[in-house]
PDB file of N, CA and C in Angstrom:
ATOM      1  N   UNK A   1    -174.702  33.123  76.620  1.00  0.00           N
ATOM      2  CA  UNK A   1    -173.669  32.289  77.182  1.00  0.00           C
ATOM      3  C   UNK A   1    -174.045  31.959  78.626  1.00  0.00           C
ATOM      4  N   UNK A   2    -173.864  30.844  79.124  1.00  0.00           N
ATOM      5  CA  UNK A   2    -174.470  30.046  80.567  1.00  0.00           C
ATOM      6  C   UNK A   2    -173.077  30.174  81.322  1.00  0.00           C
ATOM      7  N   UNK A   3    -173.057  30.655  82.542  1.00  0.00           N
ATOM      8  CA  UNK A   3    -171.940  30.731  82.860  1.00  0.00           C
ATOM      9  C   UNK A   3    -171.817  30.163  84.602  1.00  0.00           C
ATOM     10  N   UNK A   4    -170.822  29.388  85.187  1.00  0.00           N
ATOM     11  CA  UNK A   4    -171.093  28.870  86.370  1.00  0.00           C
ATOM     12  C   UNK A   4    -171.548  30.111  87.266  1.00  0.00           C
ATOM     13  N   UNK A   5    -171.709  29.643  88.901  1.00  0.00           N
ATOM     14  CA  UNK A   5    -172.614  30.588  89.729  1.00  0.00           C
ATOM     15  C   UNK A   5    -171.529  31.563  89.990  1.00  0.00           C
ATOM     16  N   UNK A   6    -170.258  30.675  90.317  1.00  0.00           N
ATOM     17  CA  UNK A   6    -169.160  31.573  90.897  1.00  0.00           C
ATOM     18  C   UNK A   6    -168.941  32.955  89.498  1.00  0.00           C
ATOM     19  N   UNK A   7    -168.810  32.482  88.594  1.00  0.00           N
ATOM     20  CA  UNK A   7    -168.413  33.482  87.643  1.00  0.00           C
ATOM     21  C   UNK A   7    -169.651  34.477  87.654  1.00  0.00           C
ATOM     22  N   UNK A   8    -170.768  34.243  87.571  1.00  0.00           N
ATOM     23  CA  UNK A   8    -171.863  35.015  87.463  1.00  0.00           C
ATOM     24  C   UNK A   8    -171.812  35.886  88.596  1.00  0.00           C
ATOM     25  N   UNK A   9    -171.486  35.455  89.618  1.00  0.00           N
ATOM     26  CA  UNK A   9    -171.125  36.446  90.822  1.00  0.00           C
ATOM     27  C   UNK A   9    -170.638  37.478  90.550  1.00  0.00           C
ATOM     28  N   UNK A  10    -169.174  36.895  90.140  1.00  0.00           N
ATOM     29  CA  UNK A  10    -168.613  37.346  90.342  1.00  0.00           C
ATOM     30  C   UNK A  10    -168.455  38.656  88.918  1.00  0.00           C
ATOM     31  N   UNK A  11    -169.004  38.583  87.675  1.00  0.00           N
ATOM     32  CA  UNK A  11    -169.328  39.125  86.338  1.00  0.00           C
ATOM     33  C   UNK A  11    -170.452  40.315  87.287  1.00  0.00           C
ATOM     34  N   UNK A  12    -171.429  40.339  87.941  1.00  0.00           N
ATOM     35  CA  UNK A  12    -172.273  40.979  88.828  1.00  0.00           C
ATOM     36  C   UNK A  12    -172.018  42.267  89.428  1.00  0.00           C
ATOM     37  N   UNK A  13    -170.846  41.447  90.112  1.00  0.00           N
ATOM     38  CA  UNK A  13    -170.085  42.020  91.374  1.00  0.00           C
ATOM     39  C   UNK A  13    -169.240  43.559  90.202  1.00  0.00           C
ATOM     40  N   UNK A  14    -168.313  42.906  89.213  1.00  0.00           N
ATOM     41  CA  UNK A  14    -168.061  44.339  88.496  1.00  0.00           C
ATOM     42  C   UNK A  14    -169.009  44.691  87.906  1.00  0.00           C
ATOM     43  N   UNK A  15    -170.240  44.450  87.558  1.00  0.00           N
ATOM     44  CA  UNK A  15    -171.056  45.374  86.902  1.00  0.00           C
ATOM     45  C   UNK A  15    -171.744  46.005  87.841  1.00  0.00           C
ATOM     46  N   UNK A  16    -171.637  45.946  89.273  1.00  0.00           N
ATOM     47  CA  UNK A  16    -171.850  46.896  90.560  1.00  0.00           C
ATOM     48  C   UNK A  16    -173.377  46.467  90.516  1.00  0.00           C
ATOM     49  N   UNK A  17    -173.655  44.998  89.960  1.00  0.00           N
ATOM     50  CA  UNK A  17    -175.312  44.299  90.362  1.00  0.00           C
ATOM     51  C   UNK A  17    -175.540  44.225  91.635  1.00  0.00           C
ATOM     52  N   UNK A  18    -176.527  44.162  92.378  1.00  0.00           N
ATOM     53  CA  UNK A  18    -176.395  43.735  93.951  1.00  0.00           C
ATOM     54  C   UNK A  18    -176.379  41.701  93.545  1.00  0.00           C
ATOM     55  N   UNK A  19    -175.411  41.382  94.789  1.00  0.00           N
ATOM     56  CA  UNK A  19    -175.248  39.960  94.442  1.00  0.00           C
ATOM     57  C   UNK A  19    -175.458  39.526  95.866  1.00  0.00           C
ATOM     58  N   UNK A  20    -175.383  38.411  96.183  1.00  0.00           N
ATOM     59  CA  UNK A  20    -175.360  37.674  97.413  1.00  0.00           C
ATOM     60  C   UNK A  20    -174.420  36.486  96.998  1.00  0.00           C
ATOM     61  N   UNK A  21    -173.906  36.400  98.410  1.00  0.00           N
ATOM     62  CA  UNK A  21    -173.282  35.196  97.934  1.00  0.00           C
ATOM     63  C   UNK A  21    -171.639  34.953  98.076  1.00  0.00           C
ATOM     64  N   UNK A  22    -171.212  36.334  97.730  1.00  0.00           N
ATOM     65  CA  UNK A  22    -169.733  36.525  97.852  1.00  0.00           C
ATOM     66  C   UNK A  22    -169.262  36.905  99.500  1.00  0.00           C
ATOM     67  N   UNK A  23    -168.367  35.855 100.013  1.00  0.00           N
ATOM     68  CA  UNK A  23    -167.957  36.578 101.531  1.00  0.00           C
ATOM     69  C   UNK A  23    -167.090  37.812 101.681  1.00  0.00           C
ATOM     70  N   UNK A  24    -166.682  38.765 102.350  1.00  0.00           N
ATOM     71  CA  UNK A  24    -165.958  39.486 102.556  1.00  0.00           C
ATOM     72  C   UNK A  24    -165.666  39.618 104.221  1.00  0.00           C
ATOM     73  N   UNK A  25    -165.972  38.646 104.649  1.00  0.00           N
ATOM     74  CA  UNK A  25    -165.540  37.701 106.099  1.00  0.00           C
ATOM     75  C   UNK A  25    -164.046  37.993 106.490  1.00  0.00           C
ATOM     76  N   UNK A  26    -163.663  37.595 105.307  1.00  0.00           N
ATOM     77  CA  UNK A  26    -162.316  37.440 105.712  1.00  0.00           C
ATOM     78  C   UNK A  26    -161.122  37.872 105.371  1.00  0.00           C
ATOM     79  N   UNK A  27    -161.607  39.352 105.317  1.00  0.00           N
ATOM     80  CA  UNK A  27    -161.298  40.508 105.537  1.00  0.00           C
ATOM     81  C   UNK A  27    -160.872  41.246 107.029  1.00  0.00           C
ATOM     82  N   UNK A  28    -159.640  40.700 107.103  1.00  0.00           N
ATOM     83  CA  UNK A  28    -159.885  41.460 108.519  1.00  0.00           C
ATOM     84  C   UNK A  28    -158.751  42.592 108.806  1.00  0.00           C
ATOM     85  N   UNK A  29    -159.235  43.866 108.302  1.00  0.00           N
ATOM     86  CA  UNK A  29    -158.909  45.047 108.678  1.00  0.00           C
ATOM     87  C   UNK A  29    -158.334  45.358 110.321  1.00  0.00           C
ATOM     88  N   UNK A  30    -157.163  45.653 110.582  1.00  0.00           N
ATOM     89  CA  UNK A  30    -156.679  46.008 112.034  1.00  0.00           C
ATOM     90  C   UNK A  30    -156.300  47.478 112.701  1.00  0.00           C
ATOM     91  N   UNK A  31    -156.238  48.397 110.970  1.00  0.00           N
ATOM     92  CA  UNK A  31    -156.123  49.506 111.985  1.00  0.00           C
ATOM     93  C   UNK A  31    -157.382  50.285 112.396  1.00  0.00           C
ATOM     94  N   UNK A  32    -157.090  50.795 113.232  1.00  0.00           N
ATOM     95  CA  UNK A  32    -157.822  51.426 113.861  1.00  0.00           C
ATOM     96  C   UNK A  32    -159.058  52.541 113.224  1.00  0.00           C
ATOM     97  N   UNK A  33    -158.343  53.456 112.833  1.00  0.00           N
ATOM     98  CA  UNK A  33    -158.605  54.423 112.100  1.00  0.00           C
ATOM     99  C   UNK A  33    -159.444  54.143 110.999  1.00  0.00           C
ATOM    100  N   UNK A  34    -159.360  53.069 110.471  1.00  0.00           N
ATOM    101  CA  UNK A  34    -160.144  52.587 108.942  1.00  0.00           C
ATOM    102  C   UNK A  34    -160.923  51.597 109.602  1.00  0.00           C
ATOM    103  N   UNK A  35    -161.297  51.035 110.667  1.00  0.00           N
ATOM    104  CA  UNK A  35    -162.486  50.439 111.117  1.00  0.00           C
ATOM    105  C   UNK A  35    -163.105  51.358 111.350  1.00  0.00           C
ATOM    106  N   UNK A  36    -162.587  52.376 112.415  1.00  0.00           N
ATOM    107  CA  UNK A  36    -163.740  53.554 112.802  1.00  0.00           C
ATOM    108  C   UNK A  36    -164.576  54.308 111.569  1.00  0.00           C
ATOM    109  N   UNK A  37    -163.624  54.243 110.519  1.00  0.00           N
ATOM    110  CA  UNK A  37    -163.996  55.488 109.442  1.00  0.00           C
ATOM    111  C   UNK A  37    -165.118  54.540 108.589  1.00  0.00           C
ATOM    112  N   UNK A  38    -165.035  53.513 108.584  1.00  0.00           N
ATOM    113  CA  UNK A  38    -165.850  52.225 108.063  1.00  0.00           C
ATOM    114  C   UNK A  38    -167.081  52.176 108.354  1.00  0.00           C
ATOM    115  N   UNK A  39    -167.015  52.304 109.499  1.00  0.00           N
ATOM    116  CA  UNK A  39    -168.826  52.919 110.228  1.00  0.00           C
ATOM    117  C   UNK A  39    -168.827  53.671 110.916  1.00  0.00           C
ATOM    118  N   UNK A  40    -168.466  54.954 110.196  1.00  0.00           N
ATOM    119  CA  UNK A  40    -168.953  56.011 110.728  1.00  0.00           C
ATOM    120  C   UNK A  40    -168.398  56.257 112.446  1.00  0.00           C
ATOM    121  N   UNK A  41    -167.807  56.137 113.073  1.00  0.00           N
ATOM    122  CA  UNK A  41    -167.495  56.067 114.435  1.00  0.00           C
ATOM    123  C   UNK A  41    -166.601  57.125 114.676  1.00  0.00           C
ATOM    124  N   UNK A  42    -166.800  57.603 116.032  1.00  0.00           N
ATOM    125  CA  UNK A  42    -165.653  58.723 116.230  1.00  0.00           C
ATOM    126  C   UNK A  42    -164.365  57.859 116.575  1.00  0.00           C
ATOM    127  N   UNK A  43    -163.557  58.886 116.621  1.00  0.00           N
ATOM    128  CA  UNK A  43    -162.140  58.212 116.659  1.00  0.00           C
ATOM    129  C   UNK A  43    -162.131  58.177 117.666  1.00  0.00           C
ATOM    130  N   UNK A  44    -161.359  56.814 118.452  1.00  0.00           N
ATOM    131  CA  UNK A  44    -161.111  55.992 119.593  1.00  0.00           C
ATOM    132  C   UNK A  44    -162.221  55.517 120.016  1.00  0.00           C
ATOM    133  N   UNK A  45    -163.325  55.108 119.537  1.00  0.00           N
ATOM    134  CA  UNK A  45    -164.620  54.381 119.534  1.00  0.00           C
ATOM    135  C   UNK A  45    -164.459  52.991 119.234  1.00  0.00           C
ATOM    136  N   UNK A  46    -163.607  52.140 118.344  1.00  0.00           N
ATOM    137  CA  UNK A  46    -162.845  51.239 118.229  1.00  0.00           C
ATOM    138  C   UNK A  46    -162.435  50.755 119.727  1.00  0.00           C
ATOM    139  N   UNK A  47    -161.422  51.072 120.269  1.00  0.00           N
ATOM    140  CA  UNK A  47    -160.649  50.979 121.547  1.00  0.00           C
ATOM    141  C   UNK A  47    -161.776  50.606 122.579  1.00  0.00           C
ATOM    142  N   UNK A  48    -162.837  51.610 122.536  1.00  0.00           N
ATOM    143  CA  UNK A  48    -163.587  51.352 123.623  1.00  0.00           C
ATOM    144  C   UNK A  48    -165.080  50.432 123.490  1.00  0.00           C
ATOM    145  N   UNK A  49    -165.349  50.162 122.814  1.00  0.00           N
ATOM    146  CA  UNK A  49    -165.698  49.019 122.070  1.00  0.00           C
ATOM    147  C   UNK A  49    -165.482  48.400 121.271  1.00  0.00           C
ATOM    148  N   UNK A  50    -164.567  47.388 121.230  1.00  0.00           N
ATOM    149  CA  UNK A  50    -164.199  46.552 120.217  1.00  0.00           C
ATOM    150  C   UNK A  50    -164.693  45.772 120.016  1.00  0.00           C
ATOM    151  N   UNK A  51    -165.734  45.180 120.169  1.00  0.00           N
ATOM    152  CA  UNK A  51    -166.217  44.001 119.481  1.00  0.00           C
ATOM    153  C   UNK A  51    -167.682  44.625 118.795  1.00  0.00           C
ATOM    154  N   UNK A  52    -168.183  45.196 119.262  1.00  0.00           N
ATOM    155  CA  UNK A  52    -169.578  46.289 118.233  1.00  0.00           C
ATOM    156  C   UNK A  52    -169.071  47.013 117.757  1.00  0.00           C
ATOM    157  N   UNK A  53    -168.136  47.482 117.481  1.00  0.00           N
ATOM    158  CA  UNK A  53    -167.088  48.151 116.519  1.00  0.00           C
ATOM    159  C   UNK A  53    -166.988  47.430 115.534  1.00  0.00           C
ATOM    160  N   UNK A  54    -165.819  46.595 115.706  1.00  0.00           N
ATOM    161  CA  UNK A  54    -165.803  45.126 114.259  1.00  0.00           C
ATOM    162  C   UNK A  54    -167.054  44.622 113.959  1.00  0.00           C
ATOM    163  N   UNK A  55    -167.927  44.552 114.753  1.00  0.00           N
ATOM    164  CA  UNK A  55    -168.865  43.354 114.002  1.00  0.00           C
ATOM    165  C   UNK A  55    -169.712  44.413 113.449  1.00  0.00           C
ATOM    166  N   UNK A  56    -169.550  45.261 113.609  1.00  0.00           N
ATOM    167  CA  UNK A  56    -170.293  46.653 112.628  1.00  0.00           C
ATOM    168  C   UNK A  56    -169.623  46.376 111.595  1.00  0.00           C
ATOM    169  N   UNK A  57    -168.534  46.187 111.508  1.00  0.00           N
ATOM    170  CA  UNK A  57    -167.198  46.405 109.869  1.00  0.00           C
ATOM    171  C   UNK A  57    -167.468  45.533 109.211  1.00  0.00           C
ATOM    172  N   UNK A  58    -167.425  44.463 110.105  1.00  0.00           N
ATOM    173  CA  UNK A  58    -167.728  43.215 109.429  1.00  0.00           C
ATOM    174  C   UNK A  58    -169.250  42.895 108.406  1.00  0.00           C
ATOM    175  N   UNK A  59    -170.109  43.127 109.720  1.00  0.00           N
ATOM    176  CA  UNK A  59    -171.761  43.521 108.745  1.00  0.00           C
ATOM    177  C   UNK A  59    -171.818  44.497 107.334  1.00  0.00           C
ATOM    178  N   UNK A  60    -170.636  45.449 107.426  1.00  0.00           N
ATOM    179  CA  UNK A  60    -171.267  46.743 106.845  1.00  0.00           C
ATOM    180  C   UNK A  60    -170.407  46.040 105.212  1.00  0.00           C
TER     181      UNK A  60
END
């Protein structure tokens, strides 16, 4: 069965294939605690860098 790109992704994505392609951009997580724990960061590491903080979350 031939199936469009989006579905194939996304058929991928639950069979835990590595895919490319799908964003998770826009996702934007605010507390604190679950950004830090996201990459690895000590707590209040967030606060004191916030923007290499997120764009770690964001990458990861």
């Amino acid at each position: 069965m031939i199936f469009t790109e989006n579905v194939q992704l996304a058929l991928d994505t639950l069979k835990k294939i590595s895919t490319e392609g799908i964003s998770t951009g826009f996702i934007h997580i605010m507390e604190h605690s679950v950004i830090e724990r996201h990459v690895n960061a000590q707590a209040g590491e967030y606060v004191n860098n916030l923007h290499g903080v997120y764009v770690k979350t964001l990458q990861n």
